[in-house]
C-alpha atoms as a PDB file:
ATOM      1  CA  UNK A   1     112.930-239.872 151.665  1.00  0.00           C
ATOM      2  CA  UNK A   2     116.445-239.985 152.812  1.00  0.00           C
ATOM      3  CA  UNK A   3     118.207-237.561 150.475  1.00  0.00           C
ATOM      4  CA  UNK A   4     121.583-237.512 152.226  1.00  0.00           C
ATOM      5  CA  UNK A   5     122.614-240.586 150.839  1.00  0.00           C
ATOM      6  CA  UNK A   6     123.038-239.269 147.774  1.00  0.00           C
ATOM      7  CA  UNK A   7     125.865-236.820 148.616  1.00  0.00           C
ATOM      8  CA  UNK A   8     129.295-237.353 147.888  1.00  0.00           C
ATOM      9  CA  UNK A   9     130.975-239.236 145.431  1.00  0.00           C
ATOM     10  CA  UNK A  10     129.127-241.648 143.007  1.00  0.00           C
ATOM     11  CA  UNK A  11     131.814-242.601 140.478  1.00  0.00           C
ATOM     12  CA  UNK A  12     130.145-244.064 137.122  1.00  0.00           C
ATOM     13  CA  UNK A  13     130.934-247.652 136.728  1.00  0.00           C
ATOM     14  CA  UNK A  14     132.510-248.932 133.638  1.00  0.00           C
ATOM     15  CA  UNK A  15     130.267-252.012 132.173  1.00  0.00           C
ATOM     16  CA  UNK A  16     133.147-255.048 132.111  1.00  0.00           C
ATOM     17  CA  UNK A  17     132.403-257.201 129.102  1.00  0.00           C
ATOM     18  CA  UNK A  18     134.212-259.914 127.356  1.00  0.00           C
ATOM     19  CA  UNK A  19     135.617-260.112 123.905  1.00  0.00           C
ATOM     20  CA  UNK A  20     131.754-260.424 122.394  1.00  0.00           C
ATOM     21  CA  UNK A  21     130.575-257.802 124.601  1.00  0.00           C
ATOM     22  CA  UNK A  22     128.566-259.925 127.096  1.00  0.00           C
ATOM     23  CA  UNK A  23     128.923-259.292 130.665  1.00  0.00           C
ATOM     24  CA  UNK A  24     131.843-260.503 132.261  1.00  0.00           C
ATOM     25  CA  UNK A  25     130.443-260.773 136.001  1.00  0.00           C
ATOM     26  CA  UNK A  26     133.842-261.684 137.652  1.00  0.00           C
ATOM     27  CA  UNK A  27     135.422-259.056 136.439  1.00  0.00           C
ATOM     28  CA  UNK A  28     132.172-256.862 137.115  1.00  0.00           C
ATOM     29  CA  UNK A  29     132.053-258.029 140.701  1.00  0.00           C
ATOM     30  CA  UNK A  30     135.999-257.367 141.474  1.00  0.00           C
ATOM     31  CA  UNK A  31     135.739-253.520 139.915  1.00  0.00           C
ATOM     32  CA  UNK A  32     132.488-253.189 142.283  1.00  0.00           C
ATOM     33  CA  UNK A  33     133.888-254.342 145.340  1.00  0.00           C
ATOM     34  CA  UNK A  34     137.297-252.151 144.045  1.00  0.00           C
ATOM     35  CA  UNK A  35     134.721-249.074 144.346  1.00  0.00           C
ATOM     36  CA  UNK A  36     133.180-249.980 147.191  1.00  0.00           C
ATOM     37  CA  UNK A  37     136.401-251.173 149.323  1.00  0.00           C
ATOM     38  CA  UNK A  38     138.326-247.431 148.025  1.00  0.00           C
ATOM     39  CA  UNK A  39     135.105-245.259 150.122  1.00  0.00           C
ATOM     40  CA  UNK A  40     132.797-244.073 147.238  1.00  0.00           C
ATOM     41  CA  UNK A  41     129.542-242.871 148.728  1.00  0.00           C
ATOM     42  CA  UNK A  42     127.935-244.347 145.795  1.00  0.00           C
ATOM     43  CA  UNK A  43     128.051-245.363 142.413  1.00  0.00           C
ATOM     44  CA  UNK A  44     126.393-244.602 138.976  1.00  0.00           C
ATOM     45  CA  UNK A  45     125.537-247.891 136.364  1.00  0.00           C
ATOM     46  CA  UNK A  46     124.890-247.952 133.284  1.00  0.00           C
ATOM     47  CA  UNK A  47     125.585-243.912 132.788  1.00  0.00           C
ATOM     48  CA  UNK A  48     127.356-242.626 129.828  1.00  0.00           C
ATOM     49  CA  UNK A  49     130.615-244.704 130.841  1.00  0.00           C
ATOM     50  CA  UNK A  50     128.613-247.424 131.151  1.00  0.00           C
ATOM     51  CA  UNK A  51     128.242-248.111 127.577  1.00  0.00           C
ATOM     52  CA  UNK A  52     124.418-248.530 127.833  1.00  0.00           C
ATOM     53  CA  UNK A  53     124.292-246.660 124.382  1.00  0.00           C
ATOM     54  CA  UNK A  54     126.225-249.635 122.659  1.00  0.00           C
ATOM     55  CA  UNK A  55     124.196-252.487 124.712  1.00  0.00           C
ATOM     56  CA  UNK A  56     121.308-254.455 123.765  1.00  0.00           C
ATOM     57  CA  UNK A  57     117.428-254.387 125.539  1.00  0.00           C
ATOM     58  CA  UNK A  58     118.727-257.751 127.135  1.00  0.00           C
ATOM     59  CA  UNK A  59     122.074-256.455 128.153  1.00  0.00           C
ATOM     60  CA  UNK A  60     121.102-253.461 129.933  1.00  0.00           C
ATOM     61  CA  UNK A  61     118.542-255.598 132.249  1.00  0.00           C
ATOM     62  CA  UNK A  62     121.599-258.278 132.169  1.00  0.00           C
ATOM     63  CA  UNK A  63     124.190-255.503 134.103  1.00  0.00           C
ATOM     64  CA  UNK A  64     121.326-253.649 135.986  1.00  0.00           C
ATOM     65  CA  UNK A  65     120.202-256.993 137.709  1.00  0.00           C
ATOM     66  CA  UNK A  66     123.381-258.150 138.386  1.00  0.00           C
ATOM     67  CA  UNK A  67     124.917-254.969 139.869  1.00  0.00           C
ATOM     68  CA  UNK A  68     122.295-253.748 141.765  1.00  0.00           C
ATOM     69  CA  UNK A  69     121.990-257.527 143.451  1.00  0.00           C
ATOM     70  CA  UNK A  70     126.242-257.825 143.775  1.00  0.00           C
ATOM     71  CA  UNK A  71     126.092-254.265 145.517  1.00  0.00           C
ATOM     72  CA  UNK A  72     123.670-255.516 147.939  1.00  0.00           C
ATOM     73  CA  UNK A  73     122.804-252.289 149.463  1.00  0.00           C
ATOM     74  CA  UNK A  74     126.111-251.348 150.284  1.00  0.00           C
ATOM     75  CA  UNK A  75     126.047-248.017 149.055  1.00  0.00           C
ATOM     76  CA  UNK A  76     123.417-246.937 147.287  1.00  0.00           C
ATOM     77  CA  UNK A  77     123.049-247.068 143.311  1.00  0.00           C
ATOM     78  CA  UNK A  78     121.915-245.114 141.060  1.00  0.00           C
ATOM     79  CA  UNK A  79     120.927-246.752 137.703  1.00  0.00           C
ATOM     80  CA  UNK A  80     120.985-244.778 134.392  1.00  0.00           C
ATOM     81  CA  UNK A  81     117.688-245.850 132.518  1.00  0.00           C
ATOM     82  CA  UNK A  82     117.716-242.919 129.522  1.00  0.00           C
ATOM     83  CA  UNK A  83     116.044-244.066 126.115  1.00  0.00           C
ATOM     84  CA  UNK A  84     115.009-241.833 123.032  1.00  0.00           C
ATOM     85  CA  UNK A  85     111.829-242.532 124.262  1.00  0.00           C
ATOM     86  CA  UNK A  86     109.402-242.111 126.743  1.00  0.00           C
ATOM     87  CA  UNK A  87     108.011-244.997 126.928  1.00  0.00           C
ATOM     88  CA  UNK A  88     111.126-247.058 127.029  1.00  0.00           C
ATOM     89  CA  UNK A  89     112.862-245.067 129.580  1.00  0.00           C
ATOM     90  CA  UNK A  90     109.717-245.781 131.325  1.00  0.00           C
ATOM     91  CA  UNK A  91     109.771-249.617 130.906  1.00  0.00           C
ATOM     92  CA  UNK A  92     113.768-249.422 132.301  1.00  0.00           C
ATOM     93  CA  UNK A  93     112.748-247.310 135.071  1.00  0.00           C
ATOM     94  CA  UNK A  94     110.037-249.510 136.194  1.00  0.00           C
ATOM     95  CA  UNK A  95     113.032-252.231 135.811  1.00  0.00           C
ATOM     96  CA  UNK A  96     115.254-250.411 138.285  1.00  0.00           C
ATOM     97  CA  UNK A  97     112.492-250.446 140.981  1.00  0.00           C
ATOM     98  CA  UNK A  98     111.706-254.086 140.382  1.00  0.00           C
ATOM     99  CA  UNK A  99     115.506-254.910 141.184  1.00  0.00           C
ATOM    100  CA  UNK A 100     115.860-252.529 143.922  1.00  0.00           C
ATOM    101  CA  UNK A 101     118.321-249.444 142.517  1.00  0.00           C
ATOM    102  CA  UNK A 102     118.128-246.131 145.117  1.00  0.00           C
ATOM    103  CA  UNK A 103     117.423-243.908 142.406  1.00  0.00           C
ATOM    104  CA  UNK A 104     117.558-243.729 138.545  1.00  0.00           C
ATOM    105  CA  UNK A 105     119.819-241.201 136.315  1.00  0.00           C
ATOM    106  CA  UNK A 106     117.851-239.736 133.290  1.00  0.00           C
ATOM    107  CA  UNK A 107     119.735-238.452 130.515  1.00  0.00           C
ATOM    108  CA  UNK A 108     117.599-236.135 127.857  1.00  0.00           C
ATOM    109  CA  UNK A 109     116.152-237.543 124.669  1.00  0.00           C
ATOM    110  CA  UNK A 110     119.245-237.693 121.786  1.00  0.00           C
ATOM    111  CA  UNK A 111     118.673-237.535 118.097  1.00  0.00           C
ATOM    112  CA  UNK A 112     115.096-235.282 117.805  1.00  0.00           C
ATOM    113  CA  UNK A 113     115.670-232.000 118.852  1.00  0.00           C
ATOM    114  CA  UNK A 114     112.525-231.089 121.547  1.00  0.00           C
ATOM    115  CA  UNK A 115     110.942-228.215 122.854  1.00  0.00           C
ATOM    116  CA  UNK A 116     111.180-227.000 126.173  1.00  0.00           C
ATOM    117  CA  UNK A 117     107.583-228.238 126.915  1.00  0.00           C
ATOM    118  CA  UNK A 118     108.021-231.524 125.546  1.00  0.00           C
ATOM    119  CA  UNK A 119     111.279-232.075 127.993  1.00  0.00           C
ATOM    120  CA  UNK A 120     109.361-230.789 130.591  1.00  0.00           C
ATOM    121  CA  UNK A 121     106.484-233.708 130.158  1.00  0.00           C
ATOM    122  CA  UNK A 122     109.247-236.427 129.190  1.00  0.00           C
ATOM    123  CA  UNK A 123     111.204-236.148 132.840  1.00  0.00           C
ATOM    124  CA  UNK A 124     107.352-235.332 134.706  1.00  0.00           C
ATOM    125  CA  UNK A 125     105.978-238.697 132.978  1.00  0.00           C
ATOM    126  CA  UNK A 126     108.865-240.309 133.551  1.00  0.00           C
ATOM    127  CA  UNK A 127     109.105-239.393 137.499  1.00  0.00           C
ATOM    128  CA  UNK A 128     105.240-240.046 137.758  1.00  0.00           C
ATOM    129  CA  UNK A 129     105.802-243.615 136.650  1.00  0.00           C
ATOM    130  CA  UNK A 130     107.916-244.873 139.071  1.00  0.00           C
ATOM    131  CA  UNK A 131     108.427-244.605 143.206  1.00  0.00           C
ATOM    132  CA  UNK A 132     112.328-244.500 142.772  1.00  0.00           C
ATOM    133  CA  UNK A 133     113.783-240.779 143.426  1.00  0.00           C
ATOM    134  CA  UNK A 134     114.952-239.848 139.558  1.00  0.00           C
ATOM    135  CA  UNK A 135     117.816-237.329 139.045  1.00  0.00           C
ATOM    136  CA  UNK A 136     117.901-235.430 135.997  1.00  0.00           C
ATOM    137  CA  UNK A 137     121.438-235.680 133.476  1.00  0.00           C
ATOM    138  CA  UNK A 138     122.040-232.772 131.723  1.00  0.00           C
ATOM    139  CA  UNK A 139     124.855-233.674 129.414  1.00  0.00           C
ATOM    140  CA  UNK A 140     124.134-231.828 126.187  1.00  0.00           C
ATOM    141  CA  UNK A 141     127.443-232.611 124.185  1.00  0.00           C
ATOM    142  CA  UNK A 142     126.123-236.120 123.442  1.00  0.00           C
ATOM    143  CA  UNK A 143     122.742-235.529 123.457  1.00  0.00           C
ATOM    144  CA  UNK A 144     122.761-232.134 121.130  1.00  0.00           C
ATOM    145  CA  UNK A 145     120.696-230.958 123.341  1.00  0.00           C
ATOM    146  CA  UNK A 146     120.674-228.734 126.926  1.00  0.00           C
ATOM    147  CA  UNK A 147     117.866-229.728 129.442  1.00  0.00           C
ATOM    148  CA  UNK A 148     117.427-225.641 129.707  1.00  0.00           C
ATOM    149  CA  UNK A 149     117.697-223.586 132.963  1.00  0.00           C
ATOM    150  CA  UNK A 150     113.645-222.944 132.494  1.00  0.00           C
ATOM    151  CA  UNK A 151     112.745-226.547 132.431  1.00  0.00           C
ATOM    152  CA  UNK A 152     115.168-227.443 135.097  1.00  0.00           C
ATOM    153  CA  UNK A 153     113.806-225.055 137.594  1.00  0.00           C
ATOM    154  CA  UNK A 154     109.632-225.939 136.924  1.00  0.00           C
ATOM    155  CA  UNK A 155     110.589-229.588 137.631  1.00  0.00           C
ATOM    156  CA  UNK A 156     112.435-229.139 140.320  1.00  0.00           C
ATOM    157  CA  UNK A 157     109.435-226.914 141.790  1.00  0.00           C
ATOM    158  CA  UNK A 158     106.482-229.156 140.377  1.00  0.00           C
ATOM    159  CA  UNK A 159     107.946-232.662 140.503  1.00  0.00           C
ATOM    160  CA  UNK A 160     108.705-234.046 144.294  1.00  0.00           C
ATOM    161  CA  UNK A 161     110.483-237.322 143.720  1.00  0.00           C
ATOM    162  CA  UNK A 162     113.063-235.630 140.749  1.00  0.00           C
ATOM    163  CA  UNK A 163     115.608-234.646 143.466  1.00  0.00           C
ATOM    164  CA  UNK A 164     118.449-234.457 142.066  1.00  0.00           C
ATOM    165  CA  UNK A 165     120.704-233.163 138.538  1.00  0.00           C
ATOM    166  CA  UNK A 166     124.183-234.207 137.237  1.00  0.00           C
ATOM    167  CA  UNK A 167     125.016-231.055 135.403  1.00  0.00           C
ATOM    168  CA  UNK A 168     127.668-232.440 133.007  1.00  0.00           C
ATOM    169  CA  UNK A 169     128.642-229.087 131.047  1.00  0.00           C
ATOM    170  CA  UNK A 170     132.057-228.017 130.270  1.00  0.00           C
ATOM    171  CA  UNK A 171     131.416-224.130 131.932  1.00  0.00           C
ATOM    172  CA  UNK A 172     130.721-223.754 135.596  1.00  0.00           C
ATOM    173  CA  UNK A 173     128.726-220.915 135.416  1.00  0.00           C
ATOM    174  CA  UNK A 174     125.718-223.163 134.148  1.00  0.00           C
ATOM    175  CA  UNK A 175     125.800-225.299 137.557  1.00  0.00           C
ATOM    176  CA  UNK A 176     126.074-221.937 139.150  1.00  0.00           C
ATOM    177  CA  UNK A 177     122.733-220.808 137.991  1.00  0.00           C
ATOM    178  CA  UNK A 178     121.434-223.808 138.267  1.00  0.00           C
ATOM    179  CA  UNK A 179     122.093-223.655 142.094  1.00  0.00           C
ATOM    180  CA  UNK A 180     121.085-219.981 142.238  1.00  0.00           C
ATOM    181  CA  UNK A 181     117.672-220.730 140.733  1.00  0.00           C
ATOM    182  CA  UNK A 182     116.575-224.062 142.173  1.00  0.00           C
ATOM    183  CA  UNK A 183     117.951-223.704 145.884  1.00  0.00           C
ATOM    184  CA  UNK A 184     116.142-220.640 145.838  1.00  0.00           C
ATOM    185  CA  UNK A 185     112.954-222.826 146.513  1.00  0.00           C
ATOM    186  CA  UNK A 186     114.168-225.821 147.414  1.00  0.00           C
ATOM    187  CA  UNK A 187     117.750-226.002 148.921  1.00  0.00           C
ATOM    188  CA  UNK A 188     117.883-229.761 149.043  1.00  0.00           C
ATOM    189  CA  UNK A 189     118.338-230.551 145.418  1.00  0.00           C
ATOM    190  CA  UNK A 190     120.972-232.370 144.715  1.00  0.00           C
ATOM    191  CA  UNK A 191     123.732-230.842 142.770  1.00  0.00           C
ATOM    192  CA  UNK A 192     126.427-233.410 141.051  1.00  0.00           C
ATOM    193  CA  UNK A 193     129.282-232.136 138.900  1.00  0.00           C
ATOM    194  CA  UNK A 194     129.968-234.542 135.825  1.00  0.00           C
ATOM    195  CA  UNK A 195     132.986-233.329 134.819  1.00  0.00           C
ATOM    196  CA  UNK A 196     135.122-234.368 137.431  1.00  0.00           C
ATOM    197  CA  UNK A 197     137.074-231.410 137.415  1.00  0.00           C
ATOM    198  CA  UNK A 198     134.774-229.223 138.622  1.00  0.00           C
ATOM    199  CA  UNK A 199     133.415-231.461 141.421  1.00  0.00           C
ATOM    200  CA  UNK A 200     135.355-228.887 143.789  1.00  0.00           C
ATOM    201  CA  UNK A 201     133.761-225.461 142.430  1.00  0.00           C
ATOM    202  CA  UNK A 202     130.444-227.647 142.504  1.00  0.00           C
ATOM    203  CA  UNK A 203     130.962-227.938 146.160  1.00  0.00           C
ATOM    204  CA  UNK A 204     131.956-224.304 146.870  1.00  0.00           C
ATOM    205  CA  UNK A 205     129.172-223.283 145.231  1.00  0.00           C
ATOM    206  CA  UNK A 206     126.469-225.446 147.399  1.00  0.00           C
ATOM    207  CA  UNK A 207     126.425-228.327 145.146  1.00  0.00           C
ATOM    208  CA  UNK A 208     126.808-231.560 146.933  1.00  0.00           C
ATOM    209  CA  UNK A 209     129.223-233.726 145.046  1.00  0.00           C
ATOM    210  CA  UNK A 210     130.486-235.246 141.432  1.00  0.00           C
ATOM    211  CA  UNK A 211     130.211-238.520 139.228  1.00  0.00           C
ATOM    212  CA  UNK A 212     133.928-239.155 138.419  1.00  0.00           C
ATOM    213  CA  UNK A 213     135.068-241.507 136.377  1.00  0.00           C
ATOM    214  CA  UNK A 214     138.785-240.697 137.652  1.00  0.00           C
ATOM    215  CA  UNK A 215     137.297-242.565 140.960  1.00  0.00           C
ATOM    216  CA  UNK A 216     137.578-245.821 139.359  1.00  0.00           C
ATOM    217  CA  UNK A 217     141.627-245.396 139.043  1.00  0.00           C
ATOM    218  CA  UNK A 218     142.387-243.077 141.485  1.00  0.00           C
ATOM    219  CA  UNK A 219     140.257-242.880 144.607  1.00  0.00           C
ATOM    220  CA  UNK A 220     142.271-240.814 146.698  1.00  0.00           C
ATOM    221  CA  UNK A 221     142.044-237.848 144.321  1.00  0.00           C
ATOM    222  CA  UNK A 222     138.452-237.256 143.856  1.00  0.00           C
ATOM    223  CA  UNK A 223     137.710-239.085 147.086  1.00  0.00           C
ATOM    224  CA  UNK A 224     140.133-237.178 148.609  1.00  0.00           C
ATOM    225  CA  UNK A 225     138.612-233.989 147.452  1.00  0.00           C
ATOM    226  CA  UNK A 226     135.242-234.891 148.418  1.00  0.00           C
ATOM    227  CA  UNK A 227     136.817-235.873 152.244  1.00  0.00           C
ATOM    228  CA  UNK A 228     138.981-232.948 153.147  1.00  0.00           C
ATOM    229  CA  UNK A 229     136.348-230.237 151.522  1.00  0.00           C
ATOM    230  CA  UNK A 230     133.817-231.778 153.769  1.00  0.00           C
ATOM    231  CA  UNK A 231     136.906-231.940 156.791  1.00  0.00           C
ATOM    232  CA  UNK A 232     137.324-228.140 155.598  1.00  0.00           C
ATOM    233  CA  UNK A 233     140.614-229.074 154.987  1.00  0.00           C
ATOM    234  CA  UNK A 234     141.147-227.088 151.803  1.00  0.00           C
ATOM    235  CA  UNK A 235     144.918-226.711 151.184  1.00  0.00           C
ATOM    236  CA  UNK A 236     144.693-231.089 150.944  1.00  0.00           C
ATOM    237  CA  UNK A 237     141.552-230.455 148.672  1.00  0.00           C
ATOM    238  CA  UNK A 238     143.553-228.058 146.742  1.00  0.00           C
ATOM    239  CA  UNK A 239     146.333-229.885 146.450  1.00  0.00           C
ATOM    240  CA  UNK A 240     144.736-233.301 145.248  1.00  0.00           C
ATOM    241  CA  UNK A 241     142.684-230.526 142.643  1.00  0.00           C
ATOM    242  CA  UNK A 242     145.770-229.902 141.425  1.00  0.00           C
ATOM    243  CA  UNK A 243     147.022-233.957 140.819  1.00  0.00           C
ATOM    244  CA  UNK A 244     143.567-234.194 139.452  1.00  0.00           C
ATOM    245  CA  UNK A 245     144.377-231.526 136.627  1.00  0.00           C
ATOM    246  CA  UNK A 246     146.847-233.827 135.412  1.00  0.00           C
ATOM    247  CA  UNK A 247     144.931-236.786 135.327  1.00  0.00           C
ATOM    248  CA  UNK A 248     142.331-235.094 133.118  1.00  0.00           C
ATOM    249  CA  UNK A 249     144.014-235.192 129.607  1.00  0.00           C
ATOM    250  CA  UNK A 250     142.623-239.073 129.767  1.00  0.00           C
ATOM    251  CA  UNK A 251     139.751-237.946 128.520  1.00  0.00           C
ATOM    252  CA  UNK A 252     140.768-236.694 125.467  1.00  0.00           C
ATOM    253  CA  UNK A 253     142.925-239.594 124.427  1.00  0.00           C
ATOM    254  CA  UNK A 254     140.111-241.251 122.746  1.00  0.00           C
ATOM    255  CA  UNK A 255     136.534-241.041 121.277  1.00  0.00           C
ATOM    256  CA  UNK A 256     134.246-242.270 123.439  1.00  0.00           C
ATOM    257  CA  UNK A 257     136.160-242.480 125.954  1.00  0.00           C
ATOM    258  CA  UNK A 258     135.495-246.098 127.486  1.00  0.00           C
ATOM    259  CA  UNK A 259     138.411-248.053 126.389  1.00  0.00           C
ATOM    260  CA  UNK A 260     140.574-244.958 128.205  1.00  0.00           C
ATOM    261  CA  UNK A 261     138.571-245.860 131.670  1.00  0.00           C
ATOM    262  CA  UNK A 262     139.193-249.150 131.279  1.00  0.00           C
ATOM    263  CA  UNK A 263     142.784-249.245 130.646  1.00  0.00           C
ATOM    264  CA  UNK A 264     143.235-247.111 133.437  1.00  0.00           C
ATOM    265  CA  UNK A 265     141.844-249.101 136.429  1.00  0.00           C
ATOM    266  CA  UNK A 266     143.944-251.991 134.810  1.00  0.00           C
ATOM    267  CA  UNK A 267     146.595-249.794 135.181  1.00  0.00           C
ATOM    268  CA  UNK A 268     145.939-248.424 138.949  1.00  0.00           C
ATOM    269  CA  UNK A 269     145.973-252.366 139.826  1.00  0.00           C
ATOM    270  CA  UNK A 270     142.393-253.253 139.373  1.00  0.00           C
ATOM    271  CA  UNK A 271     142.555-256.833 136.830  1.00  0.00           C
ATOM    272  CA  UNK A 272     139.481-256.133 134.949  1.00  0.00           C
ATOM    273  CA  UNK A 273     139.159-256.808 130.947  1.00  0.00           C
ATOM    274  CA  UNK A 274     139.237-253.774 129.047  1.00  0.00           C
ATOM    275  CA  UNK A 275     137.237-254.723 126.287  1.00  0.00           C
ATOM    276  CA  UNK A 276     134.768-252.486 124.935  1.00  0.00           C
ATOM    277  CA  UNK A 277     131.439-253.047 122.878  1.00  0.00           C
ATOM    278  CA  UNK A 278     131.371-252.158 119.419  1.00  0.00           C
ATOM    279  CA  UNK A 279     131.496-249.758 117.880  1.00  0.00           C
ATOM    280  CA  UNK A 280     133.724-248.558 120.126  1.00  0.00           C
ATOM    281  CA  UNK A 281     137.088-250.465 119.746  1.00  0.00           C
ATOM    282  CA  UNK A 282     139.895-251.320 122.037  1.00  0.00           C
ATOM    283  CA  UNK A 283     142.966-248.715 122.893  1.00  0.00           C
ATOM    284  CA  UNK A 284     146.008-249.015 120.238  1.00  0.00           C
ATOM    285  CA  UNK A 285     149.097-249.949 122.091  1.00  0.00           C
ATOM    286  CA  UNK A 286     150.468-246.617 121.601  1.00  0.00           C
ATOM    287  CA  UNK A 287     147.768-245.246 123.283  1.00  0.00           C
ATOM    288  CA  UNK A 288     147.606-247.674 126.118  1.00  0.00           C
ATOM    289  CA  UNK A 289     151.391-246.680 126.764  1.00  0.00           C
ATOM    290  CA  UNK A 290     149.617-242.979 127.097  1.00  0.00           C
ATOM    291  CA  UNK A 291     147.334-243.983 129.543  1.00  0.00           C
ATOM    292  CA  UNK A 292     150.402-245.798 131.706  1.00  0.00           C
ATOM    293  CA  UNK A 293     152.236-242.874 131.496  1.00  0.00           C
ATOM    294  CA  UNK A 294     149.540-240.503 132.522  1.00  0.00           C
ATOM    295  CA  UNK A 295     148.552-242.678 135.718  1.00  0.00           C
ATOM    296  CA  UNK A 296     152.298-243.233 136.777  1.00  0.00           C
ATOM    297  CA  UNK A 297     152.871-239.475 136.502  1.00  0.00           C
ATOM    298  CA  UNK A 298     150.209-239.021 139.281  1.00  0.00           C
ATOM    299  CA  UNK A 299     151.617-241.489 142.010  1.00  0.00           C
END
């Protein structure tokens, strides 16, 4: 198995949908190429940006088959397949091999609290079921719930083809330990930063990239990082760390965030719709106006 294809930057795709929510493939197809044309390494679908929380069963197959066959192997994809279930996350899993994803992105059970052993034999099952490589999503402000430091380590020791984590935590101490404990063993893991922010420290650290949504709408500051850490040159990754501080307030413009995204890459240039699929709602203008401001402050 080729692990190094997963380093770097795999920015998480926003899902472009029309007014009644239903996949809008031209506009899908230009943000794709838009990702692939600005240098990502990568890119995530159908993760927490993604909307797959707000989709139907048919919709999620709907934006997995038609990504995954637009990309055509031009950088590799990783496909978010998380259910409250096993046996559903399962059934998209087996999906994402049938269409030909890289990898798949597993975000914890949400809603019913679970004990450590019952994560533990959700993510083995899960990785036992299909031949894709599956990276664990730790992300525990949605789900209520952290994977745990315990559980992360005897998977990464017991389970060969779970190679990989997107620690998405607001403290980087908890991707530090991770690190500490797992490449202790195994030194390969892959370590992604969610919040984009702390894609650099992830680095430092001996992670091996970030899933940043800032990607979409502005390339050459997490892209940038990513390059000139890996070009060692650090006063540019510094630098474009510090543009990226301003960018962040984006997030907290709006709950969920998707119509934010959105707004942005039509901002940076990118025509896309930026309708979202309810519940979520679209941006007021006022908040729109926000977003504008915040990307023009960046240029």
């Amino acid at each position: 198995m080729n692990i190094d294809k997963f380093k770097g930057v795999f920015p998480p795709v926003p899902t472009i949908v029309d007014g009644k929510g239903h996949l809008d493939e031209a506009g899908m197809a230009r943000l794709l190429d838009h990702i692939i044309t600005s240098g990502a390494n990568g890119m995530l679908i159908l993760g927490s940006g993604g909307e797959f929380c707000h989709m139907s069963h048919e919709t999620r197959l709907a934006v997995a088959e038609f990504c995954v066959n637009y990309v055509d192997g031009r950088v590799p994809v990783l496909l978010g397949i998380a259910a409250p279930g096993t046996a559903e996350t399962i059934e998209y899993g087996q999906h994402a091999a049938a269409i030909g994803a890289d990898a798949v992105l597993v975000v914890n059970p949400y809603y019913a609290q679970l004990n450590s052993d019952y994560l533990y034999h959700h993510y083995r099952t899960i990785a036992e079921s299909t031949p894709l490589p599956v990276f664990l999503y730790n992300f525990p402000a949605l789900t209520g719930q952290d994977i745990g430091l315990e559980v992360i380590t005897r998977l990464a020791r017991d389970v060969p083809n779970i190679i990989g984590i997107k620690d998405t935590i607001d403290n980087i101490s908890h991707t530090r330990e991770v690190i500490n404990l797992v490449h202790g063993f195994r030194p390969d893991f892959i370590i992604f930063s969610g919040y984009d922010e702390y894609m650099l420290d992830t680095l430092i650290l001996g992670g091996h990239g970030g899933i940043p949504a800032t990607f979409n709408f502005a390339p050459e500051v997490t892209g940038g990082i990513y390059k000139a850490f890996i070009a060692k040159d650090y006063e540019r990754a510094f630098s474009l760390q510090r543009r990226l501080a301003k960018l962040s307030p984006l997030y907290a413009l709006e709950t969920p965030f998707f119509g934010v995204i959105k707004e942005a890459i039509n901002a940076s240039g990118v025509a896309i719709s930026t309708e979202v699929i309810a519940p979520a709602r679209k941006l007021s203008p006022e908040k729109i106006s926000l977003v504008k401001d915040i990307i023009h402050n960046i240029r």
